[in-house]
N, C-alpha and C. Protein backbone atom coordinates (compact mmCIF):
# COMPACT_ATOMS: atom_id res chain seq x y z
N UNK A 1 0.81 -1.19 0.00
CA UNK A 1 0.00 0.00 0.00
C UNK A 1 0.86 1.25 0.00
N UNK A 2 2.21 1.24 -0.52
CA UNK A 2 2.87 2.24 -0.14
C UNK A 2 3.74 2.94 -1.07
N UNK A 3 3.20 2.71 -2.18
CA UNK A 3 3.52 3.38 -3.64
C UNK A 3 3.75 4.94 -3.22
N UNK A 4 5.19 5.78 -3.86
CA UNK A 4 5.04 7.08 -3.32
C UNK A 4 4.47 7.61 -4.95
N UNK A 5 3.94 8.65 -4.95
CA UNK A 5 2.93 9.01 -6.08
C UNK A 5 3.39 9.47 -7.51
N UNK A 6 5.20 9.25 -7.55
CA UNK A 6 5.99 9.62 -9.01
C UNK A 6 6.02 8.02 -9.53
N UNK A 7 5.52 6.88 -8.89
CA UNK A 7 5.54 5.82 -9.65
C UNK A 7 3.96 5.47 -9.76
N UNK A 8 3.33 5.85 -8.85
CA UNK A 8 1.61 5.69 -9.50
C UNK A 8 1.78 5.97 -11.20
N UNK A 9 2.12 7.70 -10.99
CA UNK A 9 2.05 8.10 -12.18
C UNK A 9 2.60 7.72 -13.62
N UNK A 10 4.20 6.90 -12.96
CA UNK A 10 5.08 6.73 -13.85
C UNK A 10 4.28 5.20 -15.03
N UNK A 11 4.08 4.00 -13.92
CA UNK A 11 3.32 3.16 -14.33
C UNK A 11 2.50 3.74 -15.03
N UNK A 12 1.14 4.41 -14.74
CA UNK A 12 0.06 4.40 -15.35
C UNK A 12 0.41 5.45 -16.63
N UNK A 13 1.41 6.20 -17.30
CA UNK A 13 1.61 7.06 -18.26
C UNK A 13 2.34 5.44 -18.74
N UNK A 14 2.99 5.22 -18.09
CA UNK A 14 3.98 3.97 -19.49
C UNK A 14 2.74 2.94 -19.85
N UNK A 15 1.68 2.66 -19.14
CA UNK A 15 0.70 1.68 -19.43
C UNK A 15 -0.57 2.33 -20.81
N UNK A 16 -0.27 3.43 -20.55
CA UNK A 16 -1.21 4.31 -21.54
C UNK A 16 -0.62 4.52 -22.82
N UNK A 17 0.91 5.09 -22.88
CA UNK A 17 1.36 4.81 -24.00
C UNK A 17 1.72 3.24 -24.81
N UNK A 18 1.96 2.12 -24.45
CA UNK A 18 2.09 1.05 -24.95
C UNK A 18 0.34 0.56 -25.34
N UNK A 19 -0.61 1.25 -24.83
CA UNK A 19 -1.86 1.20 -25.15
C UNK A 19 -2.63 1.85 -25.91
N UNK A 20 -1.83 3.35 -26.29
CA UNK A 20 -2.11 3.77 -26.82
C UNK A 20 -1.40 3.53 -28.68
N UNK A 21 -0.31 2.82 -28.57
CA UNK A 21 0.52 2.31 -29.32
C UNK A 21 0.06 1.46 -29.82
N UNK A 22 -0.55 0.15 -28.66
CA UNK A 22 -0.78 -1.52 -29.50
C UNK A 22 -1.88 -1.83 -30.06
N UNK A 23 -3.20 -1.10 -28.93
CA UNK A 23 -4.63 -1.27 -28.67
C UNK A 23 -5.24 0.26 -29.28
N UNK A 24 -4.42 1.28 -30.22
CA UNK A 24 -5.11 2.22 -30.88
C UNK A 24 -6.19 3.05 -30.09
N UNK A 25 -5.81 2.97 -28.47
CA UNK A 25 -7.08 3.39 -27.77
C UNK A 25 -6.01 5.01 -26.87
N UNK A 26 -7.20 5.15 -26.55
CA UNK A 26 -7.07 6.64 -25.41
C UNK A 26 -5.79 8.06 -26.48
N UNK A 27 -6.32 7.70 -27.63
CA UNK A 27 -5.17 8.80 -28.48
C UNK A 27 -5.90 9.69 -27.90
N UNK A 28 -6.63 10.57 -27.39
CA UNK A 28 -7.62 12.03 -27.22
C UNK A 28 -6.80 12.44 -25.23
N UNK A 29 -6.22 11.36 -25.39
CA UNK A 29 -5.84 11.20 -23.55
C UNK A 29 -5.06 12.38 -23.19
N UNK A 30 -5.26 13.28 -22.53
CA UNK A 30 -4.39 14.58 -21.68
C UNK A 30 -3.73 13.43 -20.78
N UNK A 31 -2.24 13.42 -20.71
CA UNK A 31 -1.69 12.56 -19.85
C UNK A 31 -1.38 13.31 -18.12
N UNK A 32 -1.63 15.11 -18.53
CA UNK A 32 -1.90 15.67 -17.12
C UNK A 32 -3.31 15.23 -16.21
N UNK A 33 -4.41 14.61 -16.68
CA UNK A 33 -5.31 14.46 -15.92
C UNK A 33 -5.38 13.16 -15.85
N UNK A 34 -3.95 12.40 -16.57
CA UNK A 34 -4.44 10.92 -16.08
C UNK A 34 -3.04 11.02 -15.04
N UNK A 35 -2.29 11.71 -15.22
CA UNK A 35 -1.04 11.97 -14.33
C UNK A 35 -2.33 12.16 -12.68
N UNK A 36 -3.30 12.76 -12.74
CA UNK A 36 -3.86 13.34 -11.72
C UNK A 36 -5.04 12.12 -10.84
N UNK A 37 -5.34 11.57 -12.24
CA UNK A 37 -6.45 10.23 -11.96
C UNK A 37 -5.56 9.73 -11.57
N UNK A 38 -4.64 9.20 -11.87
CA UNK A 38 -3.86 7.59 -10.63
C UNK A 38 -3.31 8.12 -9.42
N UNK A 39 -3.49 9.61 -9.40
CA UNK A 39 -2.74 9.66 -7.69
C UNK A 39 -4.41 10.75 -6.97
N UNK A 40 -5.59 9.78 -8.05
CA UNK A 40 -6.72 10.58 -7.22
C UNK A 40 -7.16 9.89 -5.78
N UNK A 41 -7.16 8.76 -5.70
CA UNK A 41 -7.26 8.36 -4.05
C UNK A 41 -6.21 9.20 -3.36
N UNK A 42 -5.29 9.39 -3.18
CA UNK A 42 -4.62 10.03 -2.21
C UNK A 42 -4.78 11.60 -2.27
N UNK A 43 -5.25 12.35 -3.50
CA UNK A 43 -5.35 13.41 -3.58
C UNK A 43 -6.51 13.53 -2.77
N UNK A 44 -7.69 12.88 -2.70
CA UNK A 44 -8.78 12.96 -1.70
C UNK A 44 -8.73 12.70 -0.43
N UNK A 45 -8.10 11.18 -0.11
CA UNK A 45 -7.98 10.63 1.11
C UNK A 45 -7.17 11.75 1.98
N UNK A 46 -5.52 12.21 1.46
CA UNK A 46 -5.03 12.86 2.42
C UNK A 46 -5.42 13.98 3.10
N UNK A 47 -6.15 15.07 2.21
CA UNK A 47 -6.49 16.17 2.95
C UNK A 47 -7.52 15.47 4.20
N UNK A 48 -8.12 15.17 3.12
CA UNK A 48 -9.61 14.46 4.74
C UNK A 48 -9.03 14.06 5.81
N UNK A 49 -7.49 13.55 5.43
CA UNK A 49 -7.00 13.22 7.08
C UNK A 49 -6.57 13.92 7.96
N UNK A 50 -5.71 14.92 6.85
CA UNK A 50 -5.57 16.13 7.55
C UNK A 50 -6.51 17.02 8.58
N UNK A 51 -7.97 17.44 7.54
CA UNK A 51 -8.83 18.18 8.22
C UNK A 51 -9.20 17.66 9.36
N UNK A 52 -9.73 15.99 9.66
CA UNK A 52 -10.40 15.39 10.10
C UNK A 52 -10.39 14.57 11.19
N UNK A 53 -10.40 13.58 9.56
CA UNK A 53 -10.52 11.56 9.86
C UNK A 53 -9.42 11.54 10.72
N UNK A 54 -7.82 11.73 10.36
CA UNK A 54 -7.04 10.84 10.88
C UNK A 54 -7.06 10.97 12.65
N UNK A 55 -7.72 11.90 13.00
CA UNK A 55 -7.67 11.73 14.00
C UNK A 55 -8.68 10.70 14.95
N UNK A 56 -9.60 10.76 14.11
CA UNK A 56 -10.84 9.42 14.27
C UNK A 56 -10.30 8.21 14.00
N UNK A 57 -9.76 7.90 13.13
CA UNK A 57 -8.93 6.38 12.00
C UNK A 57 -7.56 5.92 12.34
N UNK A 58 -7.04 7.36 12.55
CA UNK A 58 -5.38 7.04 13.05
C UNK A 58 -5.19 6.48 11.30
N UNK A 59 -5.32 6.96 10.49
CA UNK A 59 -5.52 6.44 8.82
C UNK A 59 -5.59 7.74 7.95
N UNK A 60 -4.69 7.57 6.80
CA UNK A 60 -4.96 8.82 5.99
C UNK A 60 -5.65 8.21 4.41
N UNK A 61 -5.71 6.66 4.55
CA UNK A 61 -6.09 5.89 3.88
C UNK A 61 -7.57 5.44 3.98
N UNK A 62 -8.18 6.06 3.24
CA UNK A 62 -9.99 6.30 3.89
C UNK A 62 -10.72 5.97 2.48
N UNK A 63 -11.99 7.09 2.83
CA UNK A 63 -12.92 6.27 1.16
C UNK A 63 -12.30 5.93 -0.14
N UNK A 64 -11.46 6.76 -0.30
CA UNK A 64 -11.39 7.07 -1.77
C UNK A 64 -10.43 5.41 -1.76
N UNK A 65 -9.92 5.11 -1.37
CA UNK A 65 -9.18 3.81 -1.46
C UNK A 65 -10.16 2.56 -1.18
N UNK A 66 -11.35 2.92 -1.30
CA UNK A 66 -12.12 1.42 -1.08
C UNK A 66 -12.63 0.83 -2.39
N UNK A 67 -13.26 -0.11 -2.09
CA UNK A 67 -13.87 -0.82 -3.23
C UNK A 67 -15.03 -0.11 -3.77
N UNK A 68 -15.72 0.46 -2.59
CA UNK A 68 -16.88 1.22 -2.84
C UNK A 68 -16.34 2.48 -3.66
N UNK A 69 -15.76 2.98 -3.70
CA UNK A 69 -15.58 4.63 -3.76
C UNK A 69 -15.14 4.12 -5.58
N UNK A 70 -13.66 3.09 -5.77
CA UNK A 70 -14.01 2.64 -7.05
C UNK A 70 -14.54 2.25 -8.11
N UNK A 71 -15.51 1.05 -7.18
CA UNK A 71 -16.85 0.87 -8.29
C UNK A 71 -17.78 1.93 -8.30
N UNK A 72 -17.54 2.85 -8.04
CA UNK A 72 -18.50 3.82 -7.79
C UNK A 72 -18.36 4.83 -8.79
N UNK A 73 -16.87 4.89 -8.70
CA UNK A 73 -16.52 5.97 -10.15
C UNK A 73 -16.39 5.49 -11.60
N UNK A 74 -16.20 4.15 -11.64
CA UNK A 74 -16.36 2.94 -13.08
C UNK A 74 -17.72 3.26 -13.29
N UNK A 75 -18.72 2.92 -12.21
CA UNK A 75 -20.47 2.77 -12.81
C UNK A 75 -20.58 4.35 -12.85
N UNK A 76 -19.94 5.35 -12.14
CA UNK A 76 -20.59 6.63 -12.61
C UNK A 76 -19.85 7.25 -13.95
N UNK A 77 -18.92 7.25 -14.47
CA UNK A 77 -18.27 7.15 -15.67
C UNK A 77 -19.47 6.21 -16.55
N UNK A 78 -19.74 5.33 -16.37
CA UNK A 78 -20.22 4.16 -17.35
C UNK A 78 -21.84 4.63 -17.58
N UNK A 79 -22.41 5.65 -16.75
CA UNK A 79 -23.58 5.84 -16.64
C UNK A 79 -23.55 7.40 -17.33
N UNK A 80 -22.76 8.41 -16.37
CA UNK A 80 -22.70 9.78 -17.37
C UNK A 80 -21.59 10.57 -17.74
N UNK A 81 -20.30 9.84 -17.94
CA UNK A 81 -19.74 10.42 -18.68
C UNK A 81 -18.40 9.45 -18.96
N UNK A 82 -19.12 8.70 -20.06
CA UNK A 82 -18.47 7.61 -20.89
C UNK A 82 -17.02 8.15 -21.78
N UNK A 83 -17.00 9.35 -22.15
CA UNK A 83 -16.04 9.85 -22.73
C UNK A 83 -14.79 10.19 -21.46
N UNK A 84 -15.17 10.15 -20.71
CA UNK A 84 -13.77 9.65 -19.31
C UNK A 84 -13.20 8.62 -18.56
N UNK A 85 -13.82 7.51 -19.40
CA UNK A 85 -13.11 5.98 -18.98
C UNK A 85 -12.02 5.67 -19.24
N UNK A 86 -11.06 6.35 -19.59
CA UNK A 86 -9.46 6.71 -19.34
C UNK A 86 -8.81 7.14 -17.91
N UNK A 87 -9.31 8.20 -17.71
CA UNK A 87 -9.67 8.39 -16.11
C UNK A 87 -9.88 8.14 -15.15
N UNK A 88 -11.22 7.18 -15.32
CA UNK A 88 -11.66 6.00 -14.26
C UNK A 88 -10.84 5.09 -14.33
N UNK A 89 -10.32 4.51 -15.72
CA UNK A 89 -9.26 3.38 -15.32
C UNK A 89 -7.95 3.53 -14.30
N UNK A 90 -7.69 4.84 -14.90
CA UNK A 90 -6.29 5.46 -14.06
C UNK A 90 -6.61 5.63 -12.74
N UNK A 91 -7.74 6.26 -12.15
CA UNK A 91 -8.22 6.21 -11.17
C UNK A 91 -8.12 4.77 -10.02
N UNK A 92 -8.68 3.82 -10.65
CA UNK A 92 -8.86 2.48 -10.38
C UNK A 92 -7.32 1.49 -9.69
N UNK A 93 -6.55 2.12 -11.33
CA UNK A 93 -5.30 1.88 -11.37
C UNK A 93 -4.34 2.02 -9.89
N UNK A 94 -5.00 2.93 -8.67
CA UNK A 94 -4.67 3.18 -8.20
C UNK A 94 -4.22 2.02 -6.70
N UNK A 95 -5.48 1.19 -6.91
CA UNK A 95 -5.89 0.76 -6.24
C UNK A 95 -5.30 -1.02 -7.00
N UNK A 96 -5.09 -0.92 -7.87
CA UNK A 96 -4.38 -2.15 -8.39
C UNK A 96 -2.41 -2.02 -7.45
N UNK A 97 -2.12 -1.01 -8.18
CA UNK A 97 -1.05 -0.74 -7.91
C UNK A 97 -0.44 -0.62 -6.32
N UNK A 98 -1.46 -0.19 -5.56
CA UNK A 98 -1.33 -0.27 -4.05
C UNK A 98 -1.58 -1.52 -3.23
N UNK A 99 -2.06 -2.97 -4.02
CA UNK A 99 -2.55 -3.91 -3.83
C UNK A 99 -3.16 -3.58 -2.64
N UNK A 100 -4.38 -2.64 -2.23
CA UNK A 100 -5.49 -2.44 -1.38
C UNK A 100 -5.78 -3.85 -0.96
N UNK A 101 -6.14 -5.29 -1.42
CA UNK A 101 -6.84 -6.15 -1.40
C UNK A 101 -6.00 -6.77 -0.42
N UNK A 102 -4.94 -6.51 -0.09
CA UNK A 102 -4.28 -6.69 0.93
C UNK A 102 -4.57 -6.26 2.19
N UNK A 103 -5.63 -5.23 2.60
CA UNK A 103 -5.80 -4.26 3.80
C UNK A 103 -7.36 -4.06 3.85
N UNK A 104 -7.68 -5.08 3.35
CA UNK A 104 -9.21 -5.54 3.69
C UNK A 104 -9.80 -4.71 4.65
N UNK A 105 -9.69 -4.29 5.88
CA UNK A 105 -10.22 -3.22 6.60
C UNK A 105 -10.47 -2.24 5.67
N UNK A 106 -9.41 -1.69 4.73
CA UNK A 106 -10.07 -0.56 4.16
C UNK A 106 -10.39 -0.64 2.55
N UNK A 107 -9.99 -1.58 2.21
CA UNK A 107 -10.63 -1.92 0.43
C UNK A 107 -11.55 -2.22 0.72
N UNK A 108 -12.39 -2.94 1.47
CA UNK A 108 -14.04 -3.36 1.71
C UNK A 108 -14.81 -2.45 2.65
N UNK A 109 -14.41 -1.49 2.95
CA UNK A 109 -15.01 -0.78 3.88
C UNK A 109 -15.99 -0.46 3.24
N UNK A 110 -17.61 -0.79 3.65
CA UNK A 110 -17.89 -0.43 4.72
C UNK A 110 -18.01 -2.06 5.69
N UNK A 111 -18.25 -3.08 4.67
CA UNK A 111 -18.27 -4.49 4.78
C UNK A 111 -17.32 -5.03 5.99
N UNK A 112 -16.54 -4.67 6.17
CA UNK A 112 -15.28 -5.09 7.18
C UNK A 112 -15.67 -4.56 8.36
N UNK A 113 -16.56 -3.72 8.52
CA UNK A 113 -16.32 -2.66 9.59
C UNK A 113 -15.85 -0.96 9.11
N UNK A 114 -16.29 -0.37 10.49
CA UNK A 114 -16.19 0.76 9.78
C UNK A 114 -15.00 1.39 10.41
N UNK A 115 -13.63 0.75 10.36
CA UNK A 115 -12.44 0.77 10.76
C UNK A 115 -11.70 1.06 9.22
N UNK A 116 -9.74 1.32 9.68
CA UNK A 116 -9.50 1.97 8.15
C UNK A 116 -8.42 1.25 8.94
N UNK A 117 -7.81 0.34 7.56
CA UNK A 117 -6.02 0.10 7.77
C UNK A 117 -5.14 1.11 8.30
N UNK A 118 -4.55 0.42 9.58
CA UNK A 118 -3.94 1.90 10.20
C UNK A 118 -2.15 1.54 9.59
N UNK A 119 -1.89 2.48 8.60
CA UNK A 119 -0.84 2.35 8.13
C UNK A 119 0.33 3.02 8.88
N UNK A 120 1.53 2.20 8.74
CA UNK A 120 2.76 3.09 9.61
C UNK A 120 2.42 2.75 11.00
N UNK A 121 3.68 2.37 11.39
CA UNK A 121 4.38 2.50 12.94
C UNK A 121 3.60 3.13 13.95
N UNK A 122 2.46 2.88 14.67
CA UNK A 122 1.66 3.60 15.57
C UNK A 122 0.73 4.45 14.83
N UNK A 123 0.24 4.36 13.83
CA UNK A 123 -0.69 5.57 12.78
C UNK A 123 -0.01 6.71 12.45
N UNK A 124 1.24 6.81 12.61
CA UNK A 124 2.47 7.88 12.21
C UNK A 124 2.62 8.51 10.90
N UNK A 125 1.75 8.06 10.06
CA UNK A 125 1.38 8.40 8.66
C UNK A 125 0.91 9.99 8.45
N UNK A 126 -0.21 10.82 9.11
CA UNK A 126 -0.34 12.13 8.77
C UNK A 126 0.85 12.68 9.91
N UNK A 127 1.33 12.65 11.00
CA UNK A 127 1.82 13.25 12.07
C UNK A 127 3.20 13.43 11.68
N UNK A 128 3.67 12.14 11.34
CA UNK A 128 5.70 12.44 10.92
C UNK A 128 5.53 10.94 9.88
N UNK A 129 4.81 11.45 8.02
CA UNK A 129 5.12 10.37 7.14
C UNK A 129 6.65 10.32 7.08
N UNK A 130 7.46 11.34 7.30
CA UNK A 130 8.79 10.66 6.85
C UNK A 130 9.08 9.74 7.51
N UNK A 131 8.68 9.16 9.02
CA UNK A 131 8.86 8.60 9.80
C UNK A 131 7.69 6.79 9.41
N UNK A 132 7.17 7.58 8.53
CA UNK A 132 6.00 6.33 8.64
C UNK A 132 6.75 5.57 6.93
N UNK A 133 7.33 6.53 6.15
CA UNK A 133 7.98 5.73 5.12
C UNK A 133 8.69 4.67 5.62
N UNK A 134 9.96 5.93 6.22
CA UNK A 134 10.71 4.85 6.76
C UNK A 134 10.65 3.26 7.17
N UNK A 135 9.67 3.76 8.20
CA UNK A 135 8.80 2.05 9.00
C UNK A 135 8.61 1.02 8.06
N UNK A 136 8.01 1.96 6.68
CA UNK A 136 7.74 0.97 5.57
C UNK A 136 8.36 0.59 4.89
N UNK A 137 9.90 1.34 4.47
CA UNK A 137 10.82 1.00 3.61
C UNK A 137 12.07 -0.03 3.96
N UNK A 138 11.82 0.04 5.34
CA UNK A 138 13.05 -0.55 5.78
C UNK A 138 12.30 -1.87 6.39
N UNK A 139 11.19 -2.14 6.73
CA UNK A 139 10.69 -3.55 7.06
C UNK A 139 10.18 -4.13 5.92
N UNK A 140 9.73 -3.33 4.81
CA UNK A 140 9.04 -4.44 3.61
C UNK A 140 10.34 -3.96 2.31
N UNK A 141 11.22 -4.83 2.38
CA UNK A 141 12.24 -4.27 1.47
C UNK A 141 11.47 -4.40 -0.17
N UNK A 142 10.50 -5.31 -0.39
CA UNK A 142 9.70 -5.58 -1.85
C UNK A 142 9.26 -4.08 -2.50
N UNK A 143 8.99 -3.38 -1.18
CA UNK A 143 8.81 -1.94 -1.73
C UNK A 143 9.97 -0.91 -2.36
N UNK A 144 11.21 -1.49 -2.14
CA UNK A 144 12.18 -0.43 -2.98
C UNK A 144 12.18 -1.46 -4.47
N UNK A 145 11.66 -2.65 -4.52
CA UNK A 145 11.34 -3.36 -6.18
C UNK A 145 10.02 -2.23 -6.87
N UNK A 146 9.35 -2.32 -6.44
CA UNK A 146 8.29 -1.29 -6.82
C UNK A 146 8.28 0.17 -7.38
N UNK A 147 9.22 0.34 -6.60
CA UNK A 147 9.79 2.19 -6.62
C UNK A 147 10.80 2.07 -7.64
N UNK A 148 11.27 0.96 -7.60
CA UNK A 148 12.73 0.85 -8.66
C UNK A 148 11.92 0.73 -10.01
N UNK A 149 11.37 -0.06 -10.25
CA UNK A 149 10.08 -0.32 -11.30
C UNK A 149 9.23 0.79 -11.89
N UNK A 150 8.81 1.69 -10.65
CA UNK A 150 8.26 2.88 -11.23
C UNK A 150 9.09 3.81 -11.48
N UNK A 151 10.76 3.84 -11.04
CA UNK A 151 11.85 4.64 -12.13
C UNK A 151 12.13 4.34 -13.30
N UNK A 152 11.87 2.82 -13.65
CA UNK A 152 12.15 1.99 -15.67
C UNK A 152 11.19 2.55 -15.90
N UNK A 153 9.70 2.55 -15.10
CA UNK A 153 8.63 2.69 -16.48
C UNK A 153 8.96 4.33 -16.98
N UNK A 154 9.36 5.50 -15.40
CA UNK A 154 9.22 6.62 -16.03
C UNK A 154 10.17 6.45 -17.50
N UNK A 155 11.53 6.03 -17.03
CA UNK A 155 12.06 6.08 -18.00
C UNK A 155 11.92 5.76 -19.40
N UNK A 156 11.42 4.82 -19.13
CA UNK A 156 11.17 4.02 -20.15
C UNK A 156 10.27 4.75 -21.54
N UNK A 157 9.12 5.43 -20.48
CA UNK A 157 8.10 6.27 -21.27
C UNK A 157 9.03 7.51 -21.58
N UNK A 158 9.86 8.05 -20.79
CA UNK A 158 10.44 9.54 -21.69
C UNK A 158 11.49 8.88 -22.72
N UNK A 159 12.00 7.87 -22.80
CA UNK A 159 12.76 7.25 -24.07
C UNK A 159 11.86 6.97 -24.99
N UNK A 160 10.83 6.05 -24.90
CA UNK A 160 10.11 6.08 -26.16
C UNK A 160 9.04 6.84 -26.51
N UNK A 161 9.19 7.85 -25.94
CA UNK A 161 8.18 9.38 -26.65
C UNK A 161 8.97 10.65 -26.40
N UNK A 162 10.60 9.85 -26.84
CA UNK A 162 11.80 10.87 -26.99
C UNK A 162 11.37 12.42 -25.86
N UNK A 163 11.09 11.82 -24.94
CA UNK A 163 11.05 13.46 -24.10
C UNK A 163 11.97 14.15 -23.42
N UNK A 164 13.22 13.30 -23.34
CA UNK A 164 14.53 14.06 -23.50
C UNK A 164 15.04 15.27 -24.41
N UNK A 165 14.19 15.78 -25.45
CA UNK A 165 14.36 16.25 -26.18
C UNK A 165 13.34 17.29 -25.76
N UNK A 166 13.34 18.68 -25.90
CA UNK A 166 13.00 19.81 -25.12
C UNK A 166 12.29 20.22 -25.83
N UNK A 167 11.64 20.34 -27.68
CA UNK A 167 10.74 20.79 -28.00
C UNK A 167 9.32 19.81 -27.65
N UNK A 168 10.28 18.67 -27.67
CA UNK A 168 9.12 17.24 -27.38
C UNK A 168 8.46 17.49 -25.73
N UNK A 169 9.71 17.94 -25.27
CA UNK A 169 9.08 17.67 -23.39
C UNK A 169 8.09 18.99 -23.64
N UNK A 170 8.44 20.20 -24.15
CA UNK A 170 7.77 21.39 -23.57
C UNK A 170 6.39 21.12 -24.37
N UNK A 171 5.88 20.17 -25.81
CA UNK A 171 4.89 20.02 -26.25
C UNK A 171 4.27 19.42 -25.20
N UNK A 172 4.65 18.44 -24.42
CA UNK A 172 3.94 17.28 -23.86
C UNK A 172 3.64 18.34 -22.33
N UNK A 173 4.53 19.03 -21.94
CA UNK A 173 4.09 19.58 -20.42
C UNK A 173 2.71 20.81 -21.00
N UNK A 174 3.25 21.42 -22.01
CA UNK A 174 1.84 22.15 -22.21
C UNK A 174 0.69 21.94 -22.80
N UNK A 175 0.46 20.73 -23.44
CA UNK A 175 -0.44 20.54 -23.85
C UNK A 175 -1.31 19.07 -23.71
N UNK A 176 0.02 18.18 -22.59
CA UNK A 176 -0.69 17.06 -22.46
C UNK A 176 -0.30 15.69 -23.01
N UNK A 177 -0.35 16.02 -24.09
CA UNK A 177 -0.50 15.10 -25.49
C UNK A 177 1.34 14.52 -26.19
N UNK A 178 1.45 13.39 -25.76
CA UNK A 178 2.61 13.17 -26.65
C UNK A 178 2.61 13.00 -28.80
N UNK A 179 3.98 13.40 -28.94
CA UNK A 179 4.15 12.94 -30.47
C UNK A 179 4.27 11.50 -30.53
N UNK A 180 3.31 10.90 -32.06
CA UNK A 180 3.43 9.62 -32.14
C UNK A 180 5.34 10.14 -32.92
């Protein structure tokens, strides 16, 4: 569950271009709002913990990371606004990539109880995350494979949509859209 949010992104842009490459799909795709859909659970969950929850949950890991809150944005995409199922996938994506299904307290919530995976060393996650990485980086070493993984894909994607190259990067930061 402990993806930091430059490899959400990195994955889900390298998964879009090889898809957009093999499977002729999502060419219309702004890769800034799918850059924004795969790190949208945490863009929701954290503030709420901030304002709030975490002090209720001891969790900064709340709705937006459940099963509910996902199928929720697939069937509402699928119902009114079908032209953003790029989005919802990336969205979704999020929750693949964090293997949630692991922390059953809070991927099934409300079903489990109305408790939230208390992530990090004592719920140390909104109070001192550098402290709650840590906890996580240094007891689940599988997580620096992950992070290492989401540095090939970035790479991987600025090599094959040449974005090393500065008229190419400044097309793609302002407008979204890579050159085939």
């Amino acid at each position: 569950m402990t993806m930091l949010p430059q490899s959400h992104v990195a994955y889900t842009w390298l998964t879009l271009s090889l898809a957009q490459e093999h499977l002729q799909v999502g060419e219309e795709a702004d890769y800034r709002l799918v850059a924004l859909a795969a790190v949208g659970p945490d863009l929701v969950d954290k503030p709420l913990a901030w304002a709030y929850f975490y002090q209720r949950y001891k969790s900064a890991v709340l709705f937006a990371h459940t099963l509910l809150a996902h199928g929720s944005v697939l069937w509402a995409t699928a119902r009114y606004a079908p032209q953003w199922w790029l989005y919802a996938l990336a969205f979704v994506g999020h929750a693949l990539l964090d293997r949630l299904w692991f922390y059953p307290s809070t991927f099934y919530w409300p079903l489990r109880g109305w408790r939230f995976h208390v992530w990090g060393k004592r719920g140390s996650e909104q109070t001192e995350i550098s402290k709650a990485y840590w906890y996580a980086f240094t007891r689940r070493p599988e997580l620096w494979g992950w992070e290492l993984g989401g540095l090939l894909a970035l790479g991987w994607f600025v090599w094959r949509r040449r974005l090393y190259q500065w008229p190419r990067l400044r097309q793609f930061i302002v407008s979204g859209k890579v050159d085939r």
